[in-house]
Protein backbone atom coordinates (compact mmCIF):
# COMPACT_ATOMS: atom_id res chain seq x y z
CA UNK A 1 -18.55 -3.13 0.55
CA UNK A 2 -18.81 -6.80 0.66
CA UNK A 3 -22.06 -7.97 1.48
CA UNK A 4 -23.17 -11.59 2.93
CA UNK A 5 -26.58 -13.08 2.48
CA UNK A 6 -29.06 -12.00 5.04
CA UNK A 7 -32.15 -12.97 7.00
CA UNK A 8 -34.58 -10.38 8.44
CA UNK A 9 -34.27 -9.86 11.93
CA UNK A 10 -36.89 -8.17 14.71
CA UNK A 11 -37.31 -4.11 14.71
CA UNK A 12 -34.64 -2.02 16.98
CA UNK A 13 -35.76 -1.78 20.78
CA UNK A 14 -36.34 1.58 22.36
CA UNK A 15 -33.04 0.81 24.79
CA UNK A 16 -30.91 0.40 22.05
CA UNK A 17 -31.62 3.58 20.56
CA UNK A 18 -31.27 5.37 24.30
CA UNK A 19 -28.19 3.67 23.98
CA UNK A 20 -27.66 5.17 20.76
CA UNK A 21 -28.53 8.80 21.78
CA UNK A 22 -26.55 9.30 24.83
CA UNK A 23 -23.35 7.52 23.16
CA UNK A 24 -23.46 10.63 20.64
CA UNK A 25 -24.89 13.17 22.81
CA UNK A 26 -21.34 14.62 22.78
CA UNK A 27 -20.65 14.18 19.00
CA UNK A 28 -19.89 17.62 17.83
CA UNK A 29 -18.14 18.88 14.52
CA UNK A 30 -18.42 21.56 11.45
CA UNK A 31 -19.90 22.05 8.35
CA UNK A 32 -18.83 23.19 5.11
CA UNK A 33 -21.19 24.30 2.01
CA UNK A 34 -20.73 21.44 -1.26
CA UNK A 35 -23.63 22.35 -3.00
CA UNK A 36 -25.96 25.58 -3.50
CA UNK A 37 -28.05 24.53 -6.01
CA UNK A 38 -29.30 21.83 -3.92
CA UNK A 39 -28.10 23.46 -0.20
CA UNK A 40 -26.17 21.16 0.45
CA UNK A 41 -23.36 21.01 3.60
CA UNK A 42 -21.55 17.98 4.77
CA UNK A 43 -20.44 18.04 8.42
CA UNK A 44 -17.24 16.65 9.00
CA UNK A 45 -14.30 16.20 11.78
CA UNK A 46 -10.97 17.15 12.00
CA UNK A 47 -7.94 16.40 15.00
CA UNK A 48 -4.39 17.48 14.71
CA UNK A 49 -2.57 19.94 12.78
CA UNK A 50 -0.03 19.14 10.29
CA UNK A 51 1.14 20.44 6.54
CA UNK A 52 0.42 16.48 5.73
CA UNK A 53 -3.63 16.27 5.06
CA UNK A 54 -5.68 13.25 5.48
CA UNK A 55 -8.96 12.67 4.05
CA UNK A 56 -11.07 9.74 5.11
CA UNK A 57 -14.40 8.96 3.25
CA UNK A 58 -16.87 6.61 5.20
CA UNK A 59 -18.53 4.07 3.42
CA UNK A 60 -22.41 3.43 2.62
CA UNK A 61 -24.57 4.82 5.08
CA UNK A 62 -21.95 5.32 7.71
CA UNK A 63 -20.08 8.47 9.52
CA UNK A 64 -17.51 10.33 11.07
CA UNK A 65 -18.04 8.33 14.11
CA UNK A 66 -16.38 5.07 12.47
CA UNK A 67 -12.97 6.48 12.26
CA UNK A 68 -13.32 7.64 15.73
CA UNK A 69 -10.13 5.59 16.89
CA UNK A 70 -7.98 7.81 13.90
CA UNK A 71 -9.69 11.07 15.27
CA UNK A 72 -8.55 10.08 18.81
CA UNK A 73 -5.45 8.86 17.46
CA UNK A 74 -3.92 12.06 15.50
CA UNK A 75 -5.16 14.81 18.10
CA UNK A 76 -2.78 16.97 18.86
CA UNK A 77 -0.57 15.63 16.25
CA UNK A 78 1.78 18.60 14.97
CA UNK A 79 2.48 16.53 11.60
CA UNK A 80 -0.44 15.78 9.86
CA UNK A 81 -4.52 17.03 10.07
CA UNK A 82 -6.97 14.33 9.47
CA UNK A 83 -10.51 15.11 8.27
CA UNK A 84 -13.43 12.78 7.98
CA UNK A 85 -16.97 13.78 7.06
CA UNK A 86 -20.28 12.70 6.53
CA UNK A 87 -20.89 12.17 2.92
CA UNK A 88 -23.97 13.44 1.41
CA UNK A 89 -27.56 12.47 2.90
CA UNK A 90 -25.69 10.68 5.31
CA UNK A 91 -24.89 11.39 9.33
CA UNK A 92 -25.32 14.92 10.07
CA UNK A 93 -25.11 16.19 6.66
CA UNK A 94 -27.90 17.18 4.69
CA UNK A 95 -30.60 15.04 3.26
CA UNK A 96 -31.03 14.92 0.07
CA UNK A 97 -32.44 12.59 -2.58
CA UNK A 98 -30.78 14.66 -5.29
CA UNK A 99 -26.94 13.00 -6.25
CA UNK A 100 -27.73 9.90 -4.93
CA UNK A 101 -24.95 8.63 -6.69
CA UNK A 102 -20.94 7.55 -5.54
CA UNK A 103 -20.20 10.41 -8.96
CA UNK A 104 -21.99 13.12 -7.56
CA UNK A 105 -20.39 12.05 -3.88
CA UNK A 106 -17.30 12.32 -6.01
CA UNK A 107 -18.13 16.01 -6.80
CA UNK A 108 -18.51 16.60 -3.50
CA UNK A 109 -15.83 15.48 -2.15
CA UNK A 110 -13.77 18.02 -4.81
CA UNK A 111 -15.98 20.44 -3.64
CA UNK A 112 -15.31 19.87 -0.08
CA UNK A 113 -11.14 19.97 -0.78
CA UNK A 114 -11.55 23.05 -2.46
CA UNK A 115 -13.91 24.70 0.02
CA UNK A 116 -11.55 23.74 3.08
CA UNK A 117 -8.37 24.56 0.46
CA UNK A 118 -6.53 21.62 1.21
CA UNK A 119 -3.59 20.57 -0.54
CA UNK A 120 -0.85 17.64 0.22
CA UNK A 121 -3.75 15.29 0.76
CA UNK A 122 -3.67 11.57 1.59
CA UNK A 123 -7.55 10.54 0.78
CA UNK A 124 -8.83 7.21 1.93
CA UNK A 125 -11.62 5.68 1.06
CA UNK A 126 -13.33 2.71 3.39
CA UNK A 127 -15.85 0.24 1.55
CA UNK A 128 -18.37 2.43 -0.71
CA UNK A 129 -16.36 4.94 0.57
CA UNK A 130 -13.67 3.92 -1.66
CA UNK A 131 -15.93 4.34 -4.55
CA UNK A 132 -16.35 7.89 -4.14
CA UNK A 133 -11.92 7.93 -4.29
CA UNK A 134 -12.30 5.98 -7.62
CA UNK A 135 -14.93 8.36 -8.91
CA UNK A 136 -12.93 11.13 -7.67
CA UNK A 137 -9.58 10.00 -9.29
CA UNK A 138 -11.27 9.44 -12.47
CA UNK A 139 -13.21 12.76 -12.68
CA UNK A 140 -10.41 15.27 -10.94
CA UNK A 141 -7.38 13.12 -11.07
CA UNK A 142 -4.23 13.48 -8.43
CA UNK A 143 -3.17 17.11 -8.56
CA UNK A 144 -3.72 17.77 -5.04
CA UNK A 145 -3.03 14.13 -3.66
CA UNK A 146 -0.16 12.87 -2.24
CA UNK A 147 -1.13 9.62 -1.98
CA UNK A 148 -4.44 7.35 -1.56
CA UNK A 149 -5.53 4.61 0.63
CA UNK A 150 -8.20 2.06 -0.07
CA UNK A 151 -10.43 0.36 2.81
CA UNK A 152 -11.22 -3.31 2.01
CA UNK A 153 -12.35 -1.78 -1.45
CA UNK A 154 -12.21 -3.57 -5.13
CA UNK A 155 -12.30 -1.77 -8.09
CA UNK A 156 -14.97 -4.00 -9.70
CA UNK A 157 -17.80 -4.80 -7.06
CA UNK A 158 -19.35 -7.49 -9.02
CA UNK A 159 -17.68 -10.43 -10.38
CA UNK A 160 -15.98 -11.50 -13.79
CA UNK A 161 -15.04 -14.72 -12.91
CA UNK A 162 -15.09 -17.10 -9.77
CA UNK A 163 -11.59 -16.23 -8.81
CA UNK A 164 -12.17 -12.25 -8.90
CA UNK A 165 -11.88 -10.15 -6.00
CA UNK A 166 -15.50 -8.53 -5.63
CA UNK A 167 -17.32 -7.46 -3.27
CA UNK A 168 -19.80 -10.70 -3.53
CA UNK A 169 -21.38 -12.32 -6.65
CA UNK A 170 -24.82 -11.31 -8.39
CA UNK A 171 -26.68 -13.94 -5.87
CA UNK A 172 -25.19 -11.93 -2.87
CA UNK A 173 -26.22 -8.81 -4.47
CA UNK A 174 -29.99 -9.29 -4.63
CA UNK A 175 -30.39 -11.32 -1.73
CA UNK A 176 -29.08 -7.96 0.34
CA UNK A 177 -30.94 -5.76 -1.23
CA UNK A 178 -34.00 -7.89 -1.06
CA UNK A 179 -33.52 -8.00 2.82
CA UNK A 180 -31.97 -4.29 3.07
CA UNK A 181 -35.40 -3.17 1.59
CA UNK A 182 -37.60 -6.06 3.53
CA UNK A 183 -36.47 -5.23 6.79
CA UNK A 184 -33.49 -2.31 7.09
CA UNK A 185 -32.84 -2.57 10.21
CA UNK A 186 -32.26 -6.39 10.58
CA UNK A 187 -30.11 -6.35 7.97
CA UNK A 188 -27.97 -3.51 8.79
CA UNK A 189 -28.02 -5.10 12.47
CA UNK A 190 -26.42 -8.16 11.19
CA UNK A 191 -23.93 -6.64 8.53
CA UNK A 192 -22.30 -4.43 11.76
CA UNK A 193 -21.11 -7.58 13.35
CA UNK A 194 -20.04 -9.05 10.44
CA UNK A 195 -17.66 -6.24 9.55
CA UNK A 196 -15.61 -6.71 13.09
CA UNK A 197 -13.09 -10.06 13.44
CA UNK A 198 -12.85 -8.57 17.00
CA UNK A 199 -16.71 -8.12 17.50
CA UNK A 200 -17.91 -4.89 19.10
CA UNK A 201 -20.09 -4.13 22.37
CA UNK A 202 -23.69 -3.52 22.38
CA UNK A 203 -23.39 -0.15 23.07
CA UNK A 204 -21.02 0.52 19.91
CA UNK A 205 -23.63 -1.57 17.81
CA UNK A 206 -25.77 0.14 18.98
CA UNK A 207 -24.39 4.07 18.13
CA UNK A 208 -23.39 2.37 14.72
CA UNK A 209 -27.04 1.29 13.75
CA UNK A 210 -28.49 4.47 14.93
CA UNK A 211 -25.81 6.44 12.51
CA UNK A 212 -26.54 3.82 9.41
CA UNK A 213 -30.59 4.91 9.85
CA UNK A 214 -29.71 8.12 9.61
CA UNK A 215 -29.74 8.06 6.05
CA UNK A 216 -32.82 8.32 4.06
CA UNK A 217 -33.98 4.17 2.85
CA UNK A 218 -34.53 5.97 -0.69
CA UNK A 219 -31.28 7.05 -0.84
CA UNK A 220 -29.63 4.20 0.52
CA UNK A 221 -31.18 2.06 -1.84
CA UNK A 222 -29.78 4.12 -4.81
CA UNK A 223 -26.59 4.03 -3.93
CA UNK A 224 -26.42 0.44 -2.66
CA UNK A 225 -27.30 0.16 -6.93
CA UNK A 226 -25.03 2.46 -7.95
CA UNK A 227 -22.34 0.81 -5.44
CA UNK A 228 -22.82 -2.53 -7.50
CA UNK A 229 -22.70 -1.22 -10.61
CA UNK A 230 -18.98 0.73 -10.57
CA UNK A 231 -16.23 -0.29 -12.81
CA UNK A 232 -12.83 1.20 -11.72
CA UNK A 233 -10.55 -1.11 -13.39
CA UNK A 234 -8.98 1.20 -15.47
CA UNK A 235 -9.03 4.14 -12.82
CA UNK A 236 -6.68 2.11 -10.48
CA UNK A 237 -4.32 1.10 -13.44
CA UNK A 238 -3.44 5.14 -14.28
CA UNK A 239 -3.10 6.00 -10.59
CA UNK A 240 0.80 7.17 -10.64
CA UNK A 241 0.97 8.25 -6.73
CA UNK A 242 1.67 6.19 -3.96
CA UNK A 243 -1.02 3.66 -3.10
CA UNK A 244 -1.69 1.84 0.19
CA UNK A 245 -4.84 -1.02 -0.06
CA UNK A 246 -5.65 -2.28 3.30
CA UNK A 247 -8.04 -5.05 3.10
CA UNK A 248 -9.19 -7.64 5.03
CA UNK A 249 -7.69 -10.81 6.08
CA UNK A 250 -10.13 -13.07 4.04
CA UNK A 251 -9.49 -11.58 0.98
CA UNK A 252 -6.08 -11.97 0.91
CA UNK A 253 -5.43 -14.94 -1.76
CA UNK A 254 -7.86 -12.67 -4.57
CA UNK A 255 -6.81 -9.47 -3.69
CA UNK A 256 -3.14 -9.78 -3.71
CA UNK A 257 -3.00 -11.97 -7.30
CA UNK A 258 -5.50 -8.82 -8.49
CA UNK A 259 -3.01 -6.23 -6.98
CA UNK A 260 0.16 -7.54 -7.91
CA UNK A 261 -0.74 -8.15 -11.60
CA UNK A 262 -2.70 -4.61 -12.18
CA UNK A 263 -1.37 -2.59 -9.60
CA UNK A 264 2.28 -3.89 -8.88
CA UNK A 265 3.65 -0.20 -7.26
CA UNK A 266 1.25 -0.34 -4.37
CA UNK A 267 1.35 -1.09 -0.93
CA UNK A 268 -0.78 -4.03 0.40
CA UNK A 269 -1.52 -5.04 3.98
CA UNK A 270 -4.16 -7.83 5.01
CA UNK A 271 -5.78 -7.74 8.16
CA UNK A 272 -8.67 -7.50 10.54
CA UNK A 273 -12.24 -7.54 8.58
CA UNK A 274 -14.06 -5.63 6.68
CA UNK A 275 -13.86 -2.72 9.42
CA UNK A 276 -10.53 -3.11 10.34
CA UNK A 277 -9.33 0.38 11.06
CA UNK A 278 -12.14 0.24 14.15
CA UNK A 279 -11.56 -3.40 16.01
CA UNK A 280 -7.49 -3.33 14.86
CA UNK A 281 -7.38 0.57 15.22
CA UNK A 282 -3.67 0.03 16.99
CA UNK A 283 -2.33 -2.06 14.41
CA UNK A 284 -4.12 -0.02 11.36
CA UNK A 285 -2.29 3.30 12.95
CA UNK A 286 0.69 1.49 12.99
CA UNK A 287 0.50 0.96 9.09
CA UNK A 288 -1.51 4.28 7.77
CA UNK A 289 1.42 6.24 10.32
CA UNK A 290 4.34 4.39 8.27
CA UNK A 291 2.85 5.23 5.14
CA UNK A 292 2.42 8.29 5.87
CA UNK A 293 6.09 8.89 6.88
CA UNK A 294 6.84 7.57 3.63
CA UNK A 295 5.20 10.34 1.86
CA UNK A 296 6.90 13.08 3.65
């Protein structure tokens, strides 16, 4: 989840959040138990039907309704069943302070797989979302995986060196989290944007924002440490299945010297922004479908 610096920005109007509302008035989906200790469900989506599975993970504080365009996209497919859910504490799952943390996400996520007994899965990971697929690779490792796809996602947030592909140096780091925790919503208002070479309307700003607040600012803030903090360098070397990284256009020079050298086997494609998958849904389809065929 790369992050830019940030200034604060005036509160959410009422109309926005109308706008908000009636965009997701029709959002609708299930929910599966992860967690009884805590009573815990996540609420996900599905579309299509398929023995090929794919598992999308949204990234910090965001839901279902991102990969909208891949929902819309594989309905009434006959070939493969894609899933997306909201992770824990965020969206329309349940909120909870407890396993604020991408390891317990990670947990859930196994939970989740063996809950909905899915096997033959392709699990993606956008942004933050892509650190719950490390921690899951390095906790549960590939038996029921086919393959996995990572979102505009490094293995090592945080930088080694000025040539390293991160998700933006220490300085980048504290200045969003000064302004995340200063004013949320004008920085979350300006990071949307950001993510989208395209640019998005007001109204899909708009539903986006609303879906960020909807997870707790406590819990937010944990992971948004937690996020910075990962180390998956080695997790990404061992990873024997097929691997797709999508990331975005910017990154390109970093990403594919840090690819090729650790990670020679897997698939790269450069495109788009940081959200690419949403303002170059066509063109991301295009790529995540011939990957897919790949597999089968």
């Amino acid at each position: 989840m790369m992050m830019k610096p940030l200034k604060p920005r005036a509160t959410i109007s009422f109309a926005i959040i109308a706008l908000a509302i009636l965009f997701n008035s029709a959002h609708a989906g299930d929910y599966v138990s992860v967690d009884s200790v805590h009573d815990v469900s996540l609420h996900y989506e599905q579309a299509g039907a398929g023995p090929q599975v794919v598992v999308f993970v949204p990234g910090w504080t965001m839901t279902t309704q991102f990969f909208k365009h891949q929902l819309a996209h594989y309905t009434g497919s006959k070939s493969v069943r894609f899933i997306t859910y909201d992770p824990r504490a965020h969206g329309r799952s349940t909120k909870t302070v407890e396993g604020a943390n991408y390891a317990a996400h990670a947990a859930d996520l196994k939970a989740f797989i063996d809950a909905l007994d899915l096997e033959n899965i392709v699990l993606g990971g956008w942004s933050w979302g892509g650190v719950t697929v490390y921690e899951y690779l390095d906790a549960y490792g590939t038996d029921k995986l086919a393959g996995v796809i990572l979102m505009d996602q490094t293995p090592r947030p945080l930088p080694l060196d000025e040539d390293s592909w991160t998700d933006g140096g220490n300085d980048v780091a504290h200045e969003f989290f000064r302004s995340f925790v200063t004013d949320r919503i004008g920085a979350v208002k300006e990071f949307i944007p950001w993510m989208y070479t395209k640019g998005v309307s007001k109204a899909e700003a708009a539903w986006m924002l609303e879906d960020s607040m909807l997870t707790p600012t406590a819990v937010a803030s944990l992971l948004l440490y937690d996020g910075w903090m990962v180390d998956h360098r080695d997790t990404i070397k061992k990873v024997t299945i097929p691997q797709l990284h999508v990331v975005r256009a910017d990154q390109q020079t970093y990403a594919e010297a840090y690819l090729k050298t650790h990670v020679p086997n897997a698939q790269r494609v450069f495109m788009g922004g940081h959200g690419q998958f949403f303002d170059h849904a066509e063109s991301f389809n295009e790529k995540l479908d011939a990957f897919l065929a790949k597999l089968r």
